[in-house]
C-alpha atoms as a PDB file:
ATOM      1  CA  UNK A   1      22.836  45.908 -21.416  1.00  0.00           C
ATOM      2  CA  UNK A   2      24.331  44.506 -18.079  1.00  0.00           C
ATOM      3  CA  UNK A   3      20.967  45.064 -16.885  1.00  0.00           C
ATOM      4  CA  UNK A   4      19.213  42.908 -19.764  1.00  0.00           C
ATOM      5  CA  UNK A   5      21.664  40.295 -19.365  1.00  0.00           C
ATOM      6  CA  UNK A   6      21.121  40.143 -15.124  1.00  0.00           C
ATOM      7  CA  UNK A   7      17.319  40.372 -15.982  1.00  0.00           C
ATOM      8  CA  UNK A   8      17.442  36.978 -18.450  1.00  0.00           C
ATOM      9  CA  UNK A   9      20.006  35.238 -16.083  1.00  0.00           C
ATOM     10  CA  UNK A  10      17.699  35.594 -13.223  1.00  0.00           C
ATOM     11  CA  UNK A  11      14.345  34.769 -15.348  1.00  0.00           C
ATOM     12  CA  UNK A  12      16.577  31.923 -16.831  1.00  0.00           C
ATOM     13  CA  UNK A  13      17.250  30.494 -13.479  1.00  0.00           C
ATOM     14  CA  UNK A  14      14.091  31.155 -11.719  1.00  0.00           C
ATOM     15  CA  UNK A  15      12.165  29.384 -14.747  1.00  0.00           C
ATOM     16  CA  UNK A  16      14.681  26.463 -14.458  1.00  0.00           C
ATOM     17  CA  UNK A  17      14.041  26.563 -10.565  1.00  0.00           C
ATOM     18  CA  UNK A  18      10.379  26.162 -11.377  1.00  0.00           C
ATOM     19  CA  UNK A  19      10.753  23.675 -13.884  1.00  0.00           C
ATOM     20  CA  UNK A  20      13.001  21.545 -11.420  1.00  0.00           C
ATOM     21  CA  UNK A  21      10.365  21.906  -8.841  1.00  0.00           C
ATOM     22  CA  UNK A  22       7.361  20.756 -11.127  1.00  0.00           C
ATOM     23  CA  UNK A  23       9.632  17.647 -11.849  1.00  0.00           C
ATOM     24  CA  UNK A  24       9.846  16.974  -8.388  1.00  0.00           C
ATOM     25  CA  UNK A  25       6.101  17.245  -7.527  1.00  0.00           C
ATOM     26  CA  UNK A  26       5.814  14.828 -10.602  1.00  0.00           C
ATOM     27  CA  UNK A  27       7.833  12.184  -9.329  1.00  0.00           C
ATOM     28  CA  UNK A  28       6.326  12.219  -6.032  1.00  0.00           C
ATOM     29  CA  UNK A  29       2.621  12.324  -7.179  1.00  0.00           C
ATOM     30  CA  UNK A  30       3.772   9.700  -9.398  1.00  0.00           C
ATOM     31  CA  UNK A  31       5.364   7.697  -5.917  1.00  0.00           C
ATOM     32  CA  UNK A  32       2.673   8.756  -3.982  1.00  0.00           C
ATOM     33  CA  UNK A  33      -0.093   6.921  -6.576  1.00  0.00           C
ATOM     34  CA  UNK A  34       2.534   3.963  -6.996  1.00  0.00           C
ATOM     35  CA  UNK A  35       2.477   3.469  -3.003  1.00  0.00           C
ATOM     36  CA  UNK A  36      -1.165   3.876  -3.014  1.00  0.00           C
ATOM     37  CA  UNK A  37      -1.681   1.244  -5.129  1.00  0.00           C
ATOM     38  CA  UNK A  38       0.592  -0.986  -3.252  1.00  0.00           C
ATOM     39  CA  UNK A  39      -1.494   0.057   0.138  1.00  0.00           C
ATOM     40  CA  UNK A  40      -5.005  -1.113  -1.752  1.00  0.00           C
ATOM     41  CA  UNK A  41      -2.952  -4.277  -2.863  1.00  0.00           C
ATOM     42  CA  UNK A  42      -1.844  -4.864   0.367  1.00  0.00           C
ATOM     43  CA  UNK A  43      -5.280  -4.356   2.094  1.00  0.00           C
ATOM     44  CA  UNK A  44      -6.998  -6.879  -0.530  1.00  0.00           C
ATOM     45  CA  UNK A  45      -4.691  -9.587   0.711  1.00  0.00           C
ATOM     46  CA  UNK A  46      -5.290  -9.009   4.171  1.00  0.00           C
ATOM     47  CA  UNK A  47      -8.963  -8.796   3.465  1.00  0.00           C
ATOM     48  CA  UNK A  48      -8.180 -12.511   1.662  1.00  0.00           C
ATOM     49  CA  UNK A  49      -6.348 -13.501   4.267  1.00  0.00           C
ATOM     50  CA  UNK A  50      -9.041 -12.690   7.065  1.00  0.00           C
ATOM     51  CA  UNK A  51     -11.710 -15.028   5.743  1.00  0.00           C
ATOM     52  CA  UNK A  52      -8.839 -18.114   4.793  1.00  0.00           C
ATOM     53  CA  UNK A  53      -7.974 -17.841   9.032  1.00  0.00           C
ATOM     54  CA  UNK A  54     -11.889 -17.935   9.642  1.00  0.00           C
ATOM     55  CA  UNK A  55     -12.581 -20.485   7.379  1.00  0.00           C
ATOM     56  CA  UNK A  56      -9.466 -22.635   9.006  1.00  0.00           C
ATOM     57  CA  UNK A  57     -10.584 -21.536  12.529  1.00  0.00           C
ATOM     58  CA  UNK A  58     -13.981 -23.194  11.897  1.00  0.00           C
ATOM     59  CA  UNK A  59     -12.513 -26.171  10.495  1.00  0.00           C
ATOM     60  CA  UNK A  60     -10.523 -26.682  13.509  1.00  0.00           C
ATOM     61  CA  UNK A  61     -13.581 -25.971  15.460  1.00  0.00           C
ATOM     62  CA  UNK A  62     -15.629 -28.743  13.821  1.00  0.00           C
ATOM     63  CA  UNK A  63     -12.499 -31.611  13.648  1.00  0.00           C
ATOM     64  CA  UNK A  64     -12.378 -30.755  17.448  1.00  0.00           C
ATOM     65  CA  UNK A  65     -16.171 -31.503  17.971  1.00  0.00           C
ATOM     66  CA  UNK A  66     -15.647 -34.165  16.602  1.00  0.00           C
ATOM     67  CA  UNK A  67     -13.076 -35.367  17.912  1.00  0.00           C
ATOM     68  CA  UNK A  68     -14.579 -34.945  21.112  1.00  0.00           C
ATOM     69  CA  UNK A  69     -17.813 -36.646  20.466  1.00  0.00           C
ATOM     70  CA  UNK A  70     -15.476 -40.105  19.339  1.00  0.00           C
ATOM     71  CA  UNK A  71     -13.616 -39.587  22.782  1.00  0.00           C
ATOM     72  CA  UNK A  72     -16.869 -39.066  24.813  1.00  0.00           C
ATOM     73  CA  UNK A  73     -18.420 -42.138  23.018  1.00  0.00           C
ATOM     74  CA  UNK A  74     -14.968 -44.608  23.880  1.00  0.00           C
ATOM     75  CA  UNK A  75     -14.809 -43.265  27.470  1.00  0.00           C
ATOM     76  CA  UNK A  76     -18.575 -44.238  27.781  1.00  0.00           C
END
């Protein structure tokens, strides 16, 4: 009987061990596709980002031409 009893305690705990562990791998999958998701988001609004600066760049570009040509035409 001491040997039944040993036998379940260590079954007992090494099923709660692997229960504890599946938990675990759970919760970080679960992190892991939460951070992904942030890592997409995050890339999207870079990518957004990106063409707002180019489309301010060329902006700047064109008031610039422009306001050369004015100065070029006064100093003439």
């Amino acid at each position: 009987t001491n040997r039944l009893i040993l036998g379940a305690v260590v079954l007992g705990s090494t099923l709660l061990a692997g229960c504890s562990s599946n938990a675990k791998i759970d919760q970080l999958s679960s992190d892991v596709q939460t951070l992904s998701a942030k890592v997409e988001q995050l890339s999207n609004d870079v990518n957004a980002m990106r063409s707002d600066v180019q489309a301010a760049k060329d902006d700047a570009a064109r008031a610039n031409q422009r306001l050369d040509n004015k100065v070029s035409h006064i100093c003439k």
